[in-house]
C-alpha atoms as a PDB file:
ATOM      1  CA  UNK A   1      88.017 -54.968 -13.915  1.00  0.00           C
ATOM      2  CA  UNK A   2      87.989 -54.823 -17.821  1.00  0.00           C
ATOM      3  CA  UNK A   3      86.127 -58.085 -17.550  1.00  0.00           C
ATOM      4  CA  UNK A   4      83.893 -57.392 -15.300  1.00  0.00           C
ATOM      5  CA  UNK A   5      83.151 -54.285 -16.903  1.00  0.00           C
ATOM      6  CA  UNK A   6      82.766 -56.172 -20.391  1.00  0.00           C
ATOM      7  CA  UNK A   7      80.242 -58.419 -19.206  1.00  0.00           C
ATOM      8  CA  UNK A   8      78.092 -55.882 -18.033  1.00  0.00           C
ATOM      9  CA  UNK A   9      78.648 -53.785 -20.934  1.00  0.00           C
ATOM     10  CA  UNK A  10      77.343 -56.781 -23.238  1.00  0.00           C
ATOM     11  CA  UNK A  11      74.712 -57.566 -20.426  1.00  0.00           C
ATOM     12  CA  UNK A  12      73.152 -54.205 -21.211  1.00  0.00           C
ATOM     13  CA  UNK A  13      73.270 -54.689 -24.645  1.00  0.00           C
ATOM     14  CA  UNK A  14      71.560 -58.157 -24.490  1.00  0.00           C
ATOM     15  CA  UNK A  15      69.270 -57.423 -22.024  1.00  0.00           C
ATOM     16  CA  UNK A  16      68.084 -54.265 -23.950  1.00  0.00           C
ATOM     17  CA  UNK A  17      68.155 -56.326 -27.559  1.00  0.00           C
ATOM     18  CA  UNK A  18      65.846 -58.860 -25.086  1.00  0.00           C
ATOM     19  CA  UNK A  19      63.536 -56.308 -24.610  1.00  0.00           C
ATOM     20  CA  UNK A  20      63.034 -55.044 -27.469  1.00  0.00           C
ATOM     21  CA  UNK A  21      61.850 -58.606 -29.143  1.00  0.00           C
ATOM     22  CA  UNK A  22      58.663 -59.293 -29.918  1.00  0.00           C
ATOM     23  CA  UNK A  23      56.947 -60.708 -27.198  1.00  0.00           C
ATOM     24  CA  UNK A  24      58.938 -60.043 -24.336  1.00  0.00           C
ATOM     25  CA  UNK A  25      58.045 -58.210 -21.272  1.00  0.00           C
ATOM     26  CA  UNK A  26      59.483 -55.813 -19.056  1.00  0.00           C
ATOM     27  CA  UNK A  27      59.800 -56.305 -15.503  1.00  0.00           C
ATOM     28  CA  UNK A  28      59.879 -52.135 -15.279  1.00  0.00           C
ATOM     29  CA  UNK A  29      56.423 -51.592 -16.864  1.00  0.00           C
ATOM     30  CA  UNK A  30      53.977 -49.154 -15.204  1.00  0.00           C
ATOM     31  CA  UNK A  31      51.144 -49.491 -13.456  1.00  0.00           C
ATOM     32  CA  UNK A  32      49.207 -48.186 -16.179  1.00  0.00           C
ATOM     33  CA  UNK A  33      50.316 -51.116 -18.722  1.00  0.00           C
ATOM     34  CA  UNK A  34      48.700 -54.088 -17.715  1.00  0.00           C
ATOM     35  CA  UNK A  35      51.056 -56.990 -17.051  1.00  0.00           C
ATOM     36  CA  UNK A  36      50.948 -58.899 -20.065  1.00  0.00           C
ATOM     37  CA  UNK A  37      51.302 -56.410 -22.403  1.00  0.00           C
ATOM     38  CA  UNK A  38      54.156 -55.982 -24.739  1.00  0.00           C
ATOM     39  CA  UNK A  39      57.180 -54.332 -24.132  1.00  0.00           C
ATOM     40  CA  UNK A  40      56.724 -50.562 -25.172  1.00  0.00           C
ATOM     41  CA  UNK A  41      60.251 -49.513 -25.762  1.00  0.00           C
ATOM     42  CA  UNK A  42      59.724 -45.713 -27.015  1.00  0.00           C
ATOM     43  CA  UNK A  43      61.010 -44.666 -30.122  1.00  0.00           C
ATOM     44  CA  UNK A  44      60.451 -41.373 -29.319  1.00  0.00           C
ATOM     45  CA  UNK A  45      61.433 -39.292 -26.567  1.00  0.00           C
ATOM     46  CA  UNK A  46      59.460 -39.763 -23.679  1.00  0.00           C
ATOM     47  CA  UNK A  47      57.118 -36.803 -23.450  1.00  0.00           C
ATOM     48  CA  UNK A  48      58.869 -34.159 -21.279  1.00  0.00           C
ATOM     49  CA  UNK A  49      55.610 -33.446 -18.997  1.00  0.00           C
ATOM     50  CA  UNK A  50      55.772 -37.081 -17.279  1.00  0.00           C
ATOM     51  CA  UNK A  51      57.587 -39.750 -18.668  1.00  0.00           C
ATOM     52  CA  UNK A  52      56.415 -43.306 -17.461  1.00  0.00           C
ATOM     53  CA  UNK A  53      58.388 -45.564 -15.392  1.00  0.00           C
ATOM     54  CA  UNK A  54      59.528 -47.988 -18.270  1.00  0.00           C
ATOM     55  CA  UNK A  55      60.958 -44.569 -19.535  1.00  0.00           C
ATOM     56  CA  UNK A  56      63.017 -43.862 -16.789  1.00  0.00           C
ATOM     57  CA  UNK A  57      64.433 -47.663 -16.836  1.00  0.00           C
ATOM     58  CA  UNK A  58      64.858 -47.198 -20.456  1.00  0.00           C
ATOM     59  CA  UNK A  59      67.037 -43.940 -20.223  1.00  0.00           C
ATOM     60  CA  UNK A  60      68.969 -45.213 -17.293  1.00  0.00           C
ATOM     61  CA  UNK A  61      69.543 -48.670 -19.581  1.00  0.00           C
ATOM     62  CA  UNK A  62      71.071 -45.670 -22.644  1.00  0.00           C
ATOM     63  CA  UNK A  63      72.520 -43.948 -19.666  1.00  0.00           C
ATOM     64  CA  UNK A  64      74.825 -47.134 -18.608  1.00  0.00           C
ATOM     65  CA  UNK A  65      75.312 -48.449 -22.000  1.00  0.00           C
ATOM     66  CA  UNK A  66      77.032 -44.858 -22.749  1.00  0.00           C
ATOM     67  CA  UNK A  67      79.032 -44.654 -19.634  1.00  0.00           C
ATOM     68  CA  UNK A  68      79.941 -48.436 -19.722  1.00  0.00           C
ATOM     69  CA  UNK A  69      81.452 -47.532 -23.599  1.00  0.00           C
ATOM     70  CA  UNK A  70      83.080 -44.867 -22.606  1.00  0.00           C
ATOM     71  CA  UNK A  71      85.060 -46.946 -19.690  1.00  0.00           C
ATOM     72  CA  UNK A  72      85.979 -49.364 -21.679  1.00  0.00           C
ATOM     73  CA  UNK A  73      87.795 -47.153 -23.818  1.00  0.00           C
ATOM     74  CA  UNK A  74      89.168 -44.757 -21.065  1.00  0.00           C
ATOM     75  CA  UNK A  75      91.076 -47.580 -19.106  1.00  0.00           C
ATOM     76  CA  UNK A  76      87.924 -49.250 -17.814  1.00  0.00           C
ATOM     77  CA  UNK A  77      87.263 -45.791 -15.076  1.00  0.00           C
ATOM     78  CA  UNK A  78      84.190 -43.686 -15.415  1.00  0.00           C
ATOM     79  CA  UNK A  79      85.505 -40.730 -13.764  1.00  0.00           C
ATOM     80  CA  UNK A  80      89.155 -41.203 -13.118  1.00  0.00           C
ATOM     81  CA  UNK A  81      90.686 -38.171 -10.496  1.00  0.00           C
ATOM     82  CA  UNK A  82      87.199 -36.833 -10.328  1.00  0.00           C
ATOM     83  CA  UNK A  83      87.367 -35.497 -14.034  1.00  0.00           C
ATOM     84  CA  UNK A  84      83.527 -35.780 -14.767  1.00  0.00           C
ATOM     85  CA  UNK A  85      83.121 -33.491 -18.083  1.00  0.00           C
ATOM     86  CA  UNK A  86      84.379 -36.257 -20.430  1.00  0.00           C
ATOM     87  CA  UNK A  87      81.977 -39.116 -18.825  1.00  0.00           C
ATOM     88  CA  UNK A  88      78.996 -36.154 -18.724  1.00  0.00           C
ATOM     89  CA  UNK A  89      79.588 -35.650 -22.610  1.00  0.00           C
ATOM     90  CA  UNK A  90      79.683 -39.228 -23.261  1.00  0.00           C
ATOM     91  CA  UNK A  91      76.255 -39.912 -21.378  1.00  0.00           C
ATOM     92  CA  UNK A  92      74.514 -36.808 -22.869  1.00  0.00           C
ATOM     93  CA  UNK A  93      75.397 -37.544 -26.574  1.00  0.00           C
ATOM     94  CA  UNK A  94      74.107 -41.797 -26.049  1.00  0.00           C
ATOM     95  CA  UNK A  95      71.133 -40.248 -24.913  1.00  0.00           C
ATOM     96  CA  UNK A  96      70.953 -37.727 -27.815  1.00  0.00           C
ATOM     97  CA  UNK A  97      71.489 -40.345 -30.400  1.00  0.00           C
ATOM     98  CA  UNK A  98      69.051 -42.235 -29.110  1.00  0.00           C
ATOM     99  CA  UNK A  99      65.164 -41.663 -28.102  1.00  0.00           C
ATOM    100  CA  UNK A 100      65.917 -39.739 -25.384  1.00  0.00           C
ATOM    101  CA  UNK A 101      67.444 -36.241 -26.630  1.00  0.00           C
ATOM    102  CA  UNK A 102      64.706 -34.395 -24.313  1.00  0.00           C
ATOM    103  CA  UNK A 103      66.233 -35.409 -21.170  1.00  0.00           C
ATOM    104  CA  UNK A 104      68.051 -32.885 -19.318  1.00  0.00           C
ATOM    105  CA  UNK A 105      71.749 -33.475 -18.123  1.00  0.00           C
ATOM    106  CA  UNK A 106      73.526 -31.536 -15.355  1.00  0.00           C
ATOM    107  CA  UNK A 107      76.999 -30.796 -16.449  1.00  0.00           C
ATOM    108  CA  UNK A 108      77.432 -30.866 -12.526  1.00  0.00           C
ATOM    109  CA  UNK A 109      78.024 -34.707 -11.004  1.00  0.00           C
ATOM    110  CA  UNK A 110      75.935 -35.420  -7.880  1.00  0.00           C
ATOM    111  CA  UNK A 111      77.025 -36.238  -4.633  1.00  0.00           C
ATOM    112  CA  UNK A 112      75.574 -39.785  -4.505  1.00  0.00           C
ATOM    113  CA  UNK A 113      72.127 -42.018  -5.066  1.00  0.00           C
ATOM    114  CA  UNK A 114      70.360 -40.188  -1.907  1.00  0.00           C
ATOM    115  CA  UNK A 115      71.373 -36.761  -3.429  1.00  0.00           C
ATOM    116  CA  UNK A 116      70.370 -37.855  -7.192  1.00  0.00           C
ATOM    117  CA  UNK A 117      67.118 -39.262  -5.974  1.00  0.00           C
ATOM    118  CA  UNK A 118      65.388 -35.699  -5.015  1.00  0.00           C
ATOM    119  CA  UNK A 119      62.521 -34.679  -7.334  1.00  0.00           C
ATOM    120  CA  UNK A 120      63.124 -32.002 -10.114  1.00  0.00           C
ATOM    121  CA  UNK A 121      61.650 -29.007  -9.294  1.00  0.00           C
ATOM    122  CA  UNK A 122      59.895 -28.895 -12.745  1.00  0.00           C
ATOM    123  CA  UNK A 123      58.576 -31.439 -15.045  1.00  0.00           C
ATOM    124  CA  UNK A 124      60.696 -33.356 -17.374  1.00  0.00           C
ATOM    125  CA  UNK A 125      63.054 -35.965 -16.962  1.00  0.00           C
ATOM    126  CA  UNK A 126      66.613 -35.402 -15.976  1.00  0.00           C
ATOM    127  CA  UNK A 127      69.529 -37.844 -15.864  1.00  0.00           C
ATOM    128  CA  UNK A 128      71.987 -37.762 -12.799  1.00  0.00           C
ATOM    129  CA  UNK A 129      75.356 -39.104 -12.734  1.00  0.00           C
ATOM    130  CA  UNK A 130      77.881 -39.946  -9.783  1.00  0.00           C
ATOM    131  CA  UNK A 131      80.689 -41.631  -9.716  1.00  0.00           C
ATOM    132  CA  UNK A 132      82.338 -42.930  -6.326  1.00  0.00           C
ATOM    133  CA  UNK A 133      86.271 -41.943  -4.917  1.00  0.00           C
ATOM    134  CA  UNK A 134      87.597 -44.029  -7.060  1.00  0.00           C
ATOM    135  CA  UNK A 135      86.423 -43.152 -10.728  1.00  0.00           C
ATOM    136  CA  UNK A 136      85.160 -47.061 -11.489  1.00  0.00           C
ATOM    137  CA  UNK A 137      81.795 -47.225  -9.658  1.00  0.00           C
ATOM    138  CA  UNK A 138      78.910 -45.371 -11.175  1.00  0.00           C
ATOM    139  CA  UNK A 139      75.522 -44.113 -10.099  1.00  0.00           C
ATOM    140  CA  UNK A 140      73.314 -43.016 -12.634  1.00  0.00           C
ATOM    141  CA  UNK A 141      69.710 -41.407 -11.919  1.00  0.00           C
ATOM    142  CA  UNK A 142      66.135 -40.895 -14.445  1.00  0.00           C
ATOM    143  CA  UNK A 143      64.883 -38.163 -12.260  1.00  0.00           C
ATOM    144  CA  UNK A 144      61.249 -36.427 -12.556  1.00  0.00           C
ATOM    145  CA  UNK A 145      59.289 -34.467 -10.383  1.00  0.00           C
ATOM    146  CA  UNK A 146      57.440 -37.532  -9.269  1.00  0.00           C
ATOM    147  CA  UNK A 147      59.419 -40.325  -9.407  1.00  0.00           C
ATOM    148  CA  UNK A 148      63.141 -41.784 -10.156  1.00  0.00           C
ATOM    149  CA  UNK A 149      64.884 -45.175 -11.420  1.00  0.00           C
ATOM    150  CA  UNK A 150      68.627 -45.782 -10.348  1.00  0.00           C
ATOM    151  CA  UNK A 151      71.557 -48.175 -11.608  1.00  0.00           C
ATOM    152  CA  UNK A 152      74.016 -48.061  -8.762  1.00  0.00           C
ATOM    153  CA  UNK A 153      77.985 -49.880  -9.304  1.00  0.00           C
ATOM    154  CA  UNK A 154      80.532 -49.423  -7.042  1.00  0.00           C
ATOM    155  CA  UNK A 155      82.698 -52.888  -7.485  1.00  0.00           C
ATOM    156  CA  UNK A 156      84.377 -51.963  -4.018  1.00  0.00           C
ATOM    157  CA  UNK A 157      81.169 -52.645  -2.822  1.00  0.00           C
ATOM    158  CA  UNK A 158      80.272 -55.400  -4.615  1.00  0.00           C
ATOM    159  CA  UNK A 159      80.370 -56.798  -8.446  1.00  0.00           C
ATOM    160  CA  UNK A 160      77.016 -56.451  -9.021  1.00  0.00           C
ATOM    161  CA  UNK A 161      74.981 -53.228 -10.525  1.00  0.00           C
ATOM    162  CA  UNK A 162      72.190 -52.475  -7.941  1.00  0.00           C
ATOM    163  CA  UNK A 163      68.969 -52.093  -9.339  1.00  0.00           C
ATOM    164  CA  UNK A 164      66.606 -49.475  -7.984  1.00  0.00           C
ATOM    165  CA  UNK A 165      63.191 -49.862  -9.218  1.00  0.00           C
ATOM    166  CA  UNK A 166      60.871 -46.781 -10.125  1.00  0.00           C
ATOM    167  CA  UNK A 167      59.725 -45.249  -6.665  1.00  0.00           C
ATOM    168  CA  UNK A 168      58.553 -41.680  -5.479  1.00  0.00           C
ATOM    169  CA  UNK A 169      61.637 -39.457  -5.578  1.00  0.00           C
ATOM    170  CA  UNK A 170      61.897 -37.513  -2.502  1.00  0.00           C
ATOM    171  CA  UNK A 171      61.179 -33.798  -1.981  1.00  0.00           C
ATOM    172  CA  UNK A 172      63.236 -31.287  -1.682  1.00  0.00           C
ATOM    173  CA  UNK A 173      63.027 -29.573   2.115  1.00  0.00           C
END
């Protein structure tokens, strides 16, 4: 599991170095960006009204990066007996360190991807985290009123993150 969960960790880490090189391209650009454009890897914090799709991969990308560090260090579980504040304050503070310090994030875990996936009621981006039974799968969620990205592990499941490209988020009933 510490393996597994060290290889992803430096996965993330290449594959967001990657990025960021001149030259490269993002498969999560948005429609707006026309394909062979440059990566545009904000440096800012997306703007809270309607961040772009890249934007949501990008925070998710901070989002597992945080969450994968603090595993590693916390006897390779995200969430271990369903404590979630520790793993919340670890996620929050990678993305306040980084560009994304406007994104919101609920002290309160959700349930799963189909419950993270709803659209905000407001505008803004928001960051949603679940974590399965077990403590070492994660789920986390870039969340706007429009649209979401998702990184989904649960290694009981399989050893592979699922990716879950930028779609429309579903409204609430």
């Amino acid at each position: 599991m510490r393996l597994i969960l060290s290889a992803i960790a430096l996965f993330a880490a290449t594959a967001s170095l990657a990025q960021d090189a001149p030259g490269s391209e993002s498969a999560g650009l948005s429609s707006e960006e026309p394909a062979s454009a440059p990566s545009s890897v904000s440096t800012a914090p997306p703007a809270p009204a309607d961040p772009s799709d890249a934007d949501l991969e990008n925070i998710v990308r901070a989002a597992y990066t945080a969450a994968a560090g603090f595993a590693l260090t916390h006897g390779n579980y995200f969430a271990r007996d369903g404590v979630f504040g520790p793993l919340h304050d670890a996620v929050a503070a990678g993305l306040s360190v980084g560009a994304f310090g406007a994104v919101a994030v609920p002290a309160e875990p959700a349930a799963d991807l189909e419950a993270a996936r709803v659209c905000r009621p407001v505008e803004g981006a928001e960051l949603r985290i679940a974590s399965n039974t077990y403590g070492d799968g994660i789920t986390l969620v870039a969340v706007t009123d429009r649209r979401y990205f998702a990184y989904d592990y649960d290694p009981h499941k399989s050893a592979d993150i699922r990716i879950v490209t930028a779609a429309d988020c579903i409204k609430p009933n």
